[in-house]
C-alpha atoms as a PDB file:
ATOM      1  CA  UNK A   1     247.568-207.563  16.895  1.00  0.00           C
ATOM      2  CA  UNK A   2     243.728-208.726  17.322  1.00  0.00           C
ATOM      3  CA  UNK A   3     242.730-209.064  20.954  1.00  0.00           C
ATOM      4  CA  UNK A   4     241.292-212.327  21.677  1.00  0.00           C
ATOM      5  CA  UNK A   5     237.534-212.680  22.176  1.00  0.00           C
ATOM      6  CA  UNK A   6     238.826-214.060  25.227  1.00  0.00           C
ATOM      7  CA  UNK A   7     240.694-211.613  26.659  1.00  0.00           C
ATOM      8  CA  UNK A   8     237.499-209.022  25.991  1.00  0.00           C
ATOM      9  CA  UNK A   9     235.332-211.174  27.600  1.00  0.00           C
ATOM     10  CA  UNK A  10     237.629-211.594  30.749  1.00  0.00           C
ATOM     11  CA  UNK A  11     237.361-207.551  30.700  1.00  0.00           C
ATOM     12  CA  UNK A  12     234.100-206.868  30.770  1.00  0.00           C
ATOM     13  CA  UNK A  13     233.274-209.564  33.672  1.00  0.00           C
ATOM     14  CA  UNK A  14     236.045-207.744  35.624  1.00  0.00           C
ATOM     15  CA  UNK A  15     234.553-204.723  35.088  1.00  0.00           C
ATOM     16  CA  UNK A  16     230.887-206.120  35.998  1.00  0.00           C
ATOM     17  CA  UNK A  17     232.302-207.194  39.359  1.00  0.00           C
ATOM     18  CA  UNK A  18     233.658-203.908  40.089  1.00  0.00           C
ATOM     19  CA  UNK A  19     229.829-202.551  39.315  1.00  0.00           C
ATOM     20  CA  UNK A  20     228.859-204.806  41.435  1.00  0.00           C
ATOM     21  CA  UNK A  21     230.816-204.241  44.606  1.00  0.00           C
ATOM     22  CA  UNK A  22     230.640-200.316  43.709  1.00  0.00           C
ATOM     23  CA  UNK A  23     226.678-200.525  44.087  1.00  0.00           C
ATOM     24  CA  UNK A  24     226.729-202.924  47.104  1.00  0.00           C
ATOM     25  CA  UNK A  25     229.301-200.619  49.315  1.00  0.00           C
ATOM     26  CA  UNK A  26     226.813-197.434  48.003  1.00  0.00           C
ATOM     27  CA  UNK A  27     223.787-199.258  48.921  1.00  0.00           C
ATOM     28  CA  UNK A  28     225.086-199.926  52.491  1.00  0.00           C
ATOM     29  CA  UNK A  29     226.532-196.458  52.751  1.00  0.00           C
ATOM     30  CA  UNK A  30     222.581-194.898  52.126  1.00  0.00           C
ATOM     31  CA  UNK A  31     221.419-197.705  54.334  1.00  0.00           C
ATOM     32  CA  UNK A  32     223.683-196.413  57.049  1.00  0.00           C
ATOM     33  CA  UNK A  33     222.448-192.959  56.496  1.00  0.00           C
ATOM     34  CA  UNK A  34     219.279-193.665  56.612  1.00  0.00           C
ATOM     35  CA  UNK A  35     219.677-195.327  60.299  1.00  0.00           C
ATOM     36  CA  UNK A  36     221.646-192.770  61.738  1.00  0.00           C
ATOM     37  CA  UNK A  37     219.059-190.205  60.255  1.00  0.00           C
ATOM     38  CA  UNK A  38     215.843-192.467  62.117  1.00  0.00           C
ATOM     39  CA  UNK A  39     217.999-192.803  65.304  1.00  0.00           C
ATOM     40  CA  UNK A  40     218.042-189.020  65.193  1.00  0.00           C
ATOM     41  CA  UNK A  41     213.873-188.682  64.677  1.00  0.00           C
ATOM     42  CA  UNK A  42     212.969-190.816  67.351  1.00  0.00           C
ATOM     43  CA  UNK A  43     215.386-189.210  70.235  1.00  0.00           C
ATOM     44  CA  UNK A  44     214.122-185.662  69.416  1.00  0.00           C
ATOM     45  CA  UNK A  45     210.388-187.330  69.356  1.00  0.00           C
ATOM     46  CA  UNK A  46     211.335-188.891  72.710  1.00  0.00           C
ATOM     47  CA  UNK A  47     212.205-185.489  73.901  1.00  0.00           C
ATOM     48  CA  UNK A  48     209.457-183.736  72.984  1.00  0.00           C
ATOM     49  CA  UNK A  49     207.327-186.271  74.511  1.00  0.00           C
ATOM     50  CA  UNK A  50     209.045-185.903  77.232  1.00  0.00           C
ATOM     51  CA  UNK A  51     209.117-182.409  77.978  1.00  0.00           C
ATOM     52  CA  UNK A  52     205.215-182.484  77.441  1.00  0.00           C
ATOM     53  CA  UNK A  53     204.529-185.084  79.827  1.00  0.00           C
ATOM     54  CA  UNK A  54     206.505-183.054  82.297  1.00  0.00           C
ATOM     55  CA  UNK A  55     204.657-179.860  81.434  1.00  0.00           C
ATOM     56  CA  UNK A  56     201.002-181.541  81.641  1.00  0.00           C
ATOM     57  CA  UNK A  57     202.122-182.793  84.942  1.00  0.00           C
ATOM     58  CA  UNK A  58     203.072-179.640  86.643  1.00  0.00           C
ATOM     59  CA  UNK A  59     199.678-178.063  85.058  1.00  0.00           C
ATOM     60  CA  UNK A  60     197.845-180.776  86.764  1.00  0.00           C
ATOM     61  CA  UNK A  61     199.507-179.672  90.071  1.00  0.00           C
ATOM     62  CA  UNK A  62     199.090-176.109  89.680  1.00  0.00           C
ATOM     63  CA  UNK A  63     195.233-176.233  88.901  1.00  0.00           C
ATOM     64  CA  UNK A  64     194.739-178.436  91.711  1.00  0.00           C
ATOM     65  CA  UNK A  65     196.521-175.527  94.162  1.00  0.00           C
ATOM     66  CA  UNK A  66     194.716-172.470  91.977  1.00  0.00           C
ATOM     67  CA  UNK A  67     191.108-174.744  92.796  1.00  0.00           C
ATOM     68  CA  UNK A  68     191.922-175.177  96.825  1.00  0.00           C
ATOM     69  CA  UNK A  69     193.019-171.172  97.189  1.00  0.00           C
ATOM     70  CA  UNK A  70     189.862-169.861  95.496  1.00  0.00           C
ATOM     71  CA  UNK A  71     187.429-172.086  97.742  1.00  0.00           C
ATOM     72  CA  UNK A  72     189.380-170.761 100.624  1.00  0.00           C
ATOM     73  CA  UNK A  73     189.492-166.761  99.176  1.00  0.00           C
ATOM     74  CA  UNK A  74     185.797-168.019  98.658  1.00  0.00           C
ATOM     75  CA  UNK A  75     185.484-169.010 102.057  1.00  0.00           C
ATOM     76  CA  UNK A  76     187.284-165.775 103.489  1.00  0.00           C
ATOM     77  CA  UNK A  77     184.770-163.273 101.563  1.00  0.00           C
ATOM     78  CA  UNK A  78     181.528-164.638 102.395  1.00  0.00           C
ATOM     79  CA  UNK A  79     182.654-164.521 106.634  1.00  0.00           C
ATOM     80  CA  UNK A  80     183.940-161.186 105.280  1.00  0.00           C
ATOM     81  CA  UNK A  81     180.958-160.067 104.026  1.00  0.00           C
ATOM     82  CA  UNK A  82     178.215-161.734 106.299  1.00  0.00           C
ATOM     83  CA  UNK A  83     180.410-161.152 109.679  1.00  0.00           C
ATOM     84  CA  UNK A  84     181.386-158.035 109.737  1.00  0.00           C
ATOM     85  CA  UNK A  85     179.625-156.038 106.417  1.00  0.00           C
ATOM     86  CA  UNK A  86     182.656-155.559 104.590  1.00  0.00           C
ATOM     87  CA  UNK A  87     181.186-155.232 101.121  1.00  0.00           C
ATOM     88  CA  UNK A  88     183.483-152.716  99.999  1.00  0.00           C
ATOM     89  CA  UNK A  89     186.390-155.538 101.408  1.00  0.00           C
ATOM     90  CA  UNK A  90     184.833-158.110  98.913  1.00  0.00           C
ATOM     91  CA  UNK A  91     184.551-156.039  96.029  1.00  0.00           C
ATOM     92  CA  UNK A  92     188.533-155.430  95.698  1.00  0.00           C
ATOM     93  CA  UNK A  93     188.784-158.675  96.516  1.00  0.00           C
ATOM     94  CA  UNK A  94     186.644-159.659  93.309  1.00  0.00           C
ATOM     95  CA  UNK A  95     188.726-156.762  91.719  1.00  0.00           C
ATOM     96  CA  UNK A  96     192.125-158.287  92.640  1.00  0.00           C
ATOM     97  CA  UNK A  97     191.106-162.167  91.328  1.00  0.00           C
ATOM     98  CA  UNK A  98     189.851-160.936  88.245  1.00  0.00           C
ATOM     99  CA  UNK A  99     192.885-158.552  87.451  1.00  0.00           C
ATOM    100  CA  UNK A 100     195.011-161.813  88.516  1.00  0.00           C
ATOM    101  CA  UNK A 101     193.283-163.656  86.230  1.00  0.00           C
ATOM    102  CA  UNK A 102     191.676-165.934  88.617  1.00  0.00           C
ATOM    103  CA  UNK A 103     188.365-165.551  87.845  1.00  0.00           C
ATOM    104  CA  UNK A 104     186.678-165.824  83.977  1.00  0.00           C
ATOM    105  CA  UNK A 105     185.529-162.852  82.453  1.00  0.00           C
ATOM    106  CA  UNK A 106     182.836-162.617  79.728  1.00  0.00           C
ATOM    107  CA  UNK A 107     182.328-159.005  77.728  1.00  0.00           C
ATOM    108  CA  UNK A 108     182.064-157.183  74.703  1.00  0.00           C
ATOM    109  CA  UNK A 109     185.576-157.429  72.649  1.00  0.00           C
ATOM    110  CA  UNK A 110     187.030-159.665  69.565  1.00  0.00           C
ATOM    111  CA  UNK A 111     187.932-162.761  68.252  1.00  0.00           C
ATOM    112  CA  UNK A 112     191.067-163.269  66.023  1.00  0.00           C
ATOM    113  CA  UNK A 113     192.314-165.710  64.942  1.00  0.00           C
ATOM    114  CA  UNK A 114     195.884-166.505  63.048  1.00  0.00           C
ATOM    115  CA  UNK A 115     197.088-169.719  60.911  1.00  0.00           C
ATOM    116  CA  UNK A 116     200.564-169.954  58.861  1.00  0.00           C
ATOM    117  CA  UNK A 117     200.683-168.302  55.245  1.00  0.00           C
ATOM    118  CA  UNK A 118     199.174-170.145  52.397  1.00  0.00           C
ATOM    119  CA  UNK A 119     202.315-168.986  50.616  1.00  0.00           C
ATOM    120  CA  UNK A 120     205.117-171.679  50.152  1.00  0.00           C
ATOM    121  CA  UNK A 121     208.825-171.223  50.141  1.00  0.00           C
ATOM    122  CA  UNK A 122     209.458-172.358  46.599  1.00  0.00           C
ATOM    123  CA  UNK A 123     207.533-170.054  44.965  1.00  0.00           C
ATOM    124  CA  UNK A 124     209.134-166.626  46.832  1.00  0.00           C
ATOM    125  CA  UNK A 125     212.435-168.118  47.400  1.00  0.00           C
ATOM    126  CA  UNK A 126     212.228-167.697  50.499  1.00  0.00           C
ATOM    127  CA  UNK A 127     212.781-170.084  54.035  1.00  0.00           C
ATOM    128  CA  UNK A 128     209.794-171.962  55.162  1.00  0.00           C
ATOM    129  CA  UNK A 129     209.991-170.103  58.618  1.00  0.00           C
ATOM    130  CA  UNK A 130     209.206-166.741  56.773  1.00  0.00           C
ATOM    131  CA  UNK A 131     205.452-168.454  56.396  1.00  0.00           C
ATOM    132  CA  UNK A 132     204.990-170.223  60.016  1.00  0.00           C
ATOM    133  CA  UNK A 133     203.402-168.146  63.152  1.00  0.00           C
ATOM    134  CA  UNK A 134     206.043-167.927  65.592  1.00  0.00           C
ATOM    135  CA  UNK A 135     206.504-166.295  69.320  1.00  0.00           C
ATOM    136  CA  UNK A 136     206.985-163.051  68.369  1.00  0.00           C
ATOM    137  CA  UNK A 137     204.279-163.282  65.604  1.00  0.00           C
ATOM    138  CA  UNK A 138     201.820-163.705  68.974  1.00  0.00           C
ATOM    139  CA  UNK A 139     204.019-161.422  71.557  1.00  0.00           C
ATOM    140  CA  UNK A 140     203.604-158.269  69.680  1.00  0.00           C
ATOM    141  CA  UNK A 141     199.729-158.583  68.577  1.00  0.00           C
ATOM    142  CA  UNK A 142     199.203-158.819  72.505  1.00  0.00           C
ATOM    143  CA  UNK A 143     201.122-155.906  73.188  1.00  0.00           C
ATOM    144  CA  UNK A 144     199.352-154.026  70.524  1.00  0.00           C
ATOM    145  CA  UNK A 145     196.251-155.026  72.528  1.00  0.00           C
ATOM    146  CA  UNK A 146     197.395-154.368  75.923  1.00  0.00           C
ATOM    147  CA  UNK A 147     198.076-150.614  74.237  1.00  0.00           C
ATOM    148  CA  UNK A 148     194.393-150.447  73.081  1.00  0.00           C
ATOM    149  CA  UNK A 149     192.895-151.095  76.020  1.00  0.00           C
ATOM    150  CA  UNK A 150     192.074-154.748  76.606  1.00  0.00           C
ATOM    151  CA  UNK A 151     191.108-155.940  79.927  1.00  0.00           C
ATOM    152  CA  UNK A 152     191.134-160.218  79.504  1.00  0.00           C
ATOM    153  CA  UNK A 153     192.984-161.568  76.776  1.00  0.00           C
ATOM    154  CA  UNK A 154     193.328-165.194  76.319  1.00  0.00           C
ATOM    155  CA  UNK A 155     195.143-167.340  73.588  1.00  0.00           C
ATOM    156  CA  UNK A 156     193.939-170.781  72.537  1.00  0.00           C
ATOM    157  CA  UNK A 157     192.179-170.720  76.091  1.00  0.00           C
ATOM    158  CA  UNK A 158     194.925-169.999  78.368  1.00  0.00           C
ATOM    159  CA  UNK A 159     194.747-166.769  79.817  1.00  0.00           C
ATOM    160  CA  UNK A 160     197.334-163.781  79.883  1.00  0.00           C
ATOM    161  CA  UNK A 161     198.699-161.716  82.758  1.00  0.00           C
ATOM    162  CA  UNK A 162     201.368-160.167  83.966  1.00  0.00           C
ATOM    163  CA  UNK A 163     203.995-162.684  84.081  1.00  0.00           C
ATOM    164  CA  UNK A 164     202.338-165.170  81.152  1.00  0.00           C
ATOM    165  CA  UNK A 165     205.382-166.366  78.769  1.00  0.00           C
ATOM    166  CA  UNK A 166     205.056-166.951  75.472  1.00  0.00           C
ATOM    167  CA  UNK A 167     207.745-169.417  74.177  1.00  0.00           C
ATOM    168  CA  UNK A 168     209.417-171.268  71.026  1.00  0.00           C
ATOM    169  CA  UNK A 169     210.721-174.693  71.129  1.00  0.00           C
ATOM    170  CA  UNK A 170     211.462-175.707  67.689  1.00  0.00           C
ATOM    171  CA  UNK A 171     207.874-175.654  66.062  1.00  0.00           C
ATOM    172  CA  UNK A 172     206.204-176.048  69.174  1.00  0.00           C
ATOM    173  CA  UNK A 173     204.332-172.054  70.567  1.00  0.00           C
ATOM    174  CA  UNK A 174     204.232-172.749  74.434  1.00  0.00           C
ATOM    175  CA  UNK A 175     202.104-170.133  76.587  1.00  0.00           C
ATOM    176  CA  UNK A 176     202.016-170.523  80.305  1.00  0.00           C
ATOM    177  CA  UNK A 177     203.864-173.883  79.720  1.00  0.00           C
ATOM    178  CA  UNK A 178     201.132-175.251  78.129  1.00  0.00           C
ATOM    179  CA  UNK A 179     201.951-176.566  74.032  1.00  0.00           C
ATOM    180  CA  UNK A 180     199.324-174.757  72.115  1.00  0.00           C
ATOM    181  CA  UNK A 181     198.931-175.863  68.263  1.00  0.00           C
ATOM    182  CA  UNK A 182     198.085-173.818  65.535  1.00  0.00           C
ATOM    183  CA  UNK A 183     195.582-172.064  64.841  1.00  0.00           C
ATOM    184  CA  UNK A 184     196.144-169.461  67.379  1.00  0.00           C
ATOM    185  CA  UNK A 185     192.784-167.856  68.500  1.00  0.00           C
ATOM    186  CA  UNK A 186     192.926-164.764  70.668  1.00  0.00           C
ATOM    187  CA  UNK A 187     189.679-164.402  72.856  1.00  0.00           C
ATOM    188  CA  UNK A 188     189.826-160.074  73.585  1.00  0.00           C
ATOM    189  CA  UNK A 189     187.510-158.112  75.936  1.00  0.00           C
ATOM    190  CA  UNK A 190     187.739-154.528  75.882  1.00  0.00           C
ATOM    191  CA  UNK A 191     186.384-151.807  73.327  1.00  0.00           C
ATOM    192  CA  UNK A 192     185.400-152.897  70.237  1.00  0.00           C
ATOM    193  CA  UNK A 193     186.531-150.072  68.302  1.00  0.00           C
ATOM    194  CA  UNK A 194     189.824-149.892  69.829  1.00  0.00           C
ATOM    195  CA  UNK A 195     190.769-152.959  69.443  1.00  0.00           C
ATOM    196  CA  UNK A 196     189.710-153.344  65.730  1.00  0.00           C
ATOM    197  CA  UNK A 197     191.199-149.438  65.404  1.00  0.00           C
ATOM    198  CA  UNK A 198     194.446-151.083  67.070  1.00  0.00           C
ATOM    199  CA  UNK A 199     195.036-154.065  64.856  1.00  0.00           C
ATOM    200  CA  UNK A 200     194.488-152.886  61.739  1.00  0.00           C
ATOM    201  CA  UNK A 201     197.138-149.978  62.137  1.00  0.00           C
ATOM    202  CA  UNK A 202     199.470-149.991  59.001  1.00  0.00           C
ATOM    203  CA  UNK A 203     203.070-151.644  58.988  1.00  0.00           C
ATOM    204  CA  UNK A 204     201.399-153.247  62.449  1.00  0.00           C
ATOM    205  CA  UNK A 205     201.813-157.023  63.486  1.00  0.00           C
ATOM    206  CA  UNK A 206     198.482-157.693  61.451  1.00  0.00           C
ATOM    207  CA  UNK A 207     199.548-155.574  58.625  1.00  0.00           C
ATOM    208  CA  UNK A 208     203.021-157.254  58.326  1.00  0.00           C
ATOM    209  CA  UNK A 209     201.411-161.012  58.316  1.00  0.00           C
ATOM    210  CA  UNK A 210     198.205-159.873  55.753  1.00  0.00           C
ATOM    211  CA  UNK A 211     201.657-158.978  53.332  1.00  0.00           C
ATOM    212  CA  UNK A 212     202.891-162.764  53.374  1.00  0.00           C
ATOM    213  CA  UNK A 213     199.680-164.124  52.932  1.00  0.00           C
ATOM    214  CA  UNK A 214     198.772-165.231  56.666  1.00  0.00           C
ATOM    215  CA  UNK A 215     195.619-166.676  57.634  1.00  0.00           C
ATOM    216  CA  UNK A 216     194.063-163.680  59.363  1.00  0.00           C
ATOM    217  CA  UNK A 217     190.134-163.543  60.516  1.00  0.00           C
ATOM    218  CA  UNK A 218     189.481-160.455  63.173  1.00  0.00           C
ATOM    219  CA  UNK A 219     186.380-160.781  64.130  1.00  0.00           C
ATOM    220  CA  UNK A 220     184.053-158.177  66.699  1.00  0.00           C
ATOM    221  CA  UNK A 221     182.003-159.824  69.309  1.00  0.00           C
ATOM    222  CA  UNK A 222     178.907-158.965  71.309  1.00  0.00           C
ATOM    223  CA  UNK A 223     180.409-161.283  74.118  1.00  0.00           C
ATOM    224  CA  UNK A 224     183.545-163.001  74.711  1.00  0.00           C
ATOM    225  CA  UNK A 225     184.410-165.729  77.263  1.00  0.00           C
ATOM    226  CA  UNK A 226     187.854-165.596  78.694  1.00  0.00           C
ATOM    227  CA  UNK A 227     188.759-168.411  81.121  1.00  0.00           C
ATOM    228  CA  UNK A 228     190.334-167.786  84.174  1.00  0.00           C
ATOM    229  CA  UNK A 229     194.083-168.934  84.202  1.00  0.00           C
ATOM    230  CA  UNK A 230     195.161-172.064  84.597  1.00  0.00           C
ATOM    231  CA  UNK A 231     198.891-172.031  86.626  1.00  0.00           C
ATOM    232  CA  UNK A 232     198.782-170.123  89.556  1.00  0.00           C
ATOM    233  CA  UNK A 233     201.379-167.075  89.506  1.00  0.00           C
ATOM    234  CA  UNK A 234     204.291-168.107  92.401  1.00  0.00           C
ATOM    235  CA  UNK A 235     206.645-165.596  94.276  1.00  0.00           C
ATOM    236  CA  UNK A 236     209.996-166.351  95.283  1.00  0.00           C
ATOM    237  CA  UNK A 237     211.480-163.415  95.834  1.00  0.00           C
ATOM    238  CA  UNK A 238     209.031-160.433  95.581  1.00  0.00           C
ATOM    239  CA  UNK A 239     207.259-159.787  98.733  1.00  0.00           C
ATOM    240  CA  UNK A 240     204.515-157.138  99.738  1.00  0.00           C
ATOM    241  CA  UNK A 241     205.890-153.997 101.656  1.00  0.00           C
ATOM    242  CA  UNK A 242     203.673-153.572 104.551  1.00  0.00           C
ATOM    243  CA  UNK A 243     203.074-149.923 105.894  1.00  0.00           C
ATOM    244  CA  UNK A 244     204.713-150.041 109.156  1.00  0.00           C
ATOM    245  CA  UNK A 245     202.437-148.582 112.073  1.00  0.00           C
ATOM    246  CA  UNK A 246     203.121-145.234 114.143  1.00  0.00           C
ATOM    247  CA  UNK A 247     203.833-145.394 117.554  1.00  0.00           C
END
């Protein structure tokens, strides 16, 4: 029995309308997709945003209270010196600010500085944070330093001292609390040939990034500058043990 050109044509607009709704409720589905995946950008950009505002802000405060203590300390070692002679008294004073890090230092050392591999995933197989600088990329180069010697270190001008944290959030390298982008350029005085000696040791942190194809530029230097730092260290629980007098 022949089927009526009718019929077929009844079929195939049936079928068109199906196509039709099929691609509409696929086009909204995507359309949703895509919302929920903007909605999700913008509150992690509002976060990070956030949390930077908040760290400028407390920077802002601390530099303001590490500018009014050294004008006083300043204040203290000229009577110091002038009142009563004490030079020895305002040398290890001078001593103590620079090993605190409150005063800059300027010396003979290196410069080295660090950027994320030139390598890319798809051509190693590999995760794209195998080829990105991260915390502990930066924490053990300065602890090979801090082995060889060095006496101011600072990285993308904020100094390290005892007590500076180096930290990950997401992509973001925070030291001191400050956001620090990439490149990361360490500022190193101490002896040359130690440091160089130091950094260049095989299977070291150097070594290991030179493999994936990190930027890597070491660098010796008649003088470096190393700022002095710029959040003042706080104590809230350590306290100085005073020698207690005879009788």
């Amino acid at each position: 029995m022949e089927e009526s050109p009718q019929s077929g044509g009844n079929w195939l607009l049936a079928l068109t309308g199906v196509c039709l709704v099929l691609g509409a409720l696929l086009g909204l589905q995507v359309k949703a997709r895509m919302a929920r995946g903007d909605t999700q950008m913008a509150r992690r950009t509002n976060a990070l945003v956030a949390m930077v505002s908040e760290a400028r802000t407390q920077i802002e405060n601390q530099r303001k209270e590490i500018a009014d203590l050294r004008i006083q300390l300043s204040k203290y070692e000229k009577e110091a010196a002038a009142g009563h002679g004490l030079v020895k008294l305002s040398e290890e004073l001078q001593n103590a600010r620079a090993a605190l890090g409150l005063l800059p230092m300027k010396g003979p050392g290196i410069e080295l500085t660090l950027d994320d591999s030139v390598m890319k995933a798809d051509e190693t197989g590999g995760t794209s944070d195998l080829f990105v600088i991260h915390d502990f990329d930066l924490i053990g180069i300065i602890n090979e330093l801090w082995a060889a010697g060095a006496e101011a270190v600072s990285l993308n001008g904020q100094r390290l001292v005892n007590g500076s944290a180096i930290t990950c959030s997401g992509r973001l390298i925070q030291v001191n609390k400050v956001t620090i982008p990439p490149p990361f350029t360490f500022e190193v005085i101490g002896n040359q040939e130690n440091l160089m000696s130091a950094l260049n040791i095989r299977d070291g942190a150097l070594d290991r990034l030179r493999r994936l194809e990190f930027v890597v530029k070491l660098t010796p230097k008649d003088e470096v500058t190393v700022p002095a730092i710029s959040i003042a260290p706080k104590f809230r629980y350590a306290k100085p043990v005073l020698e207690e007098s005879g009788p």
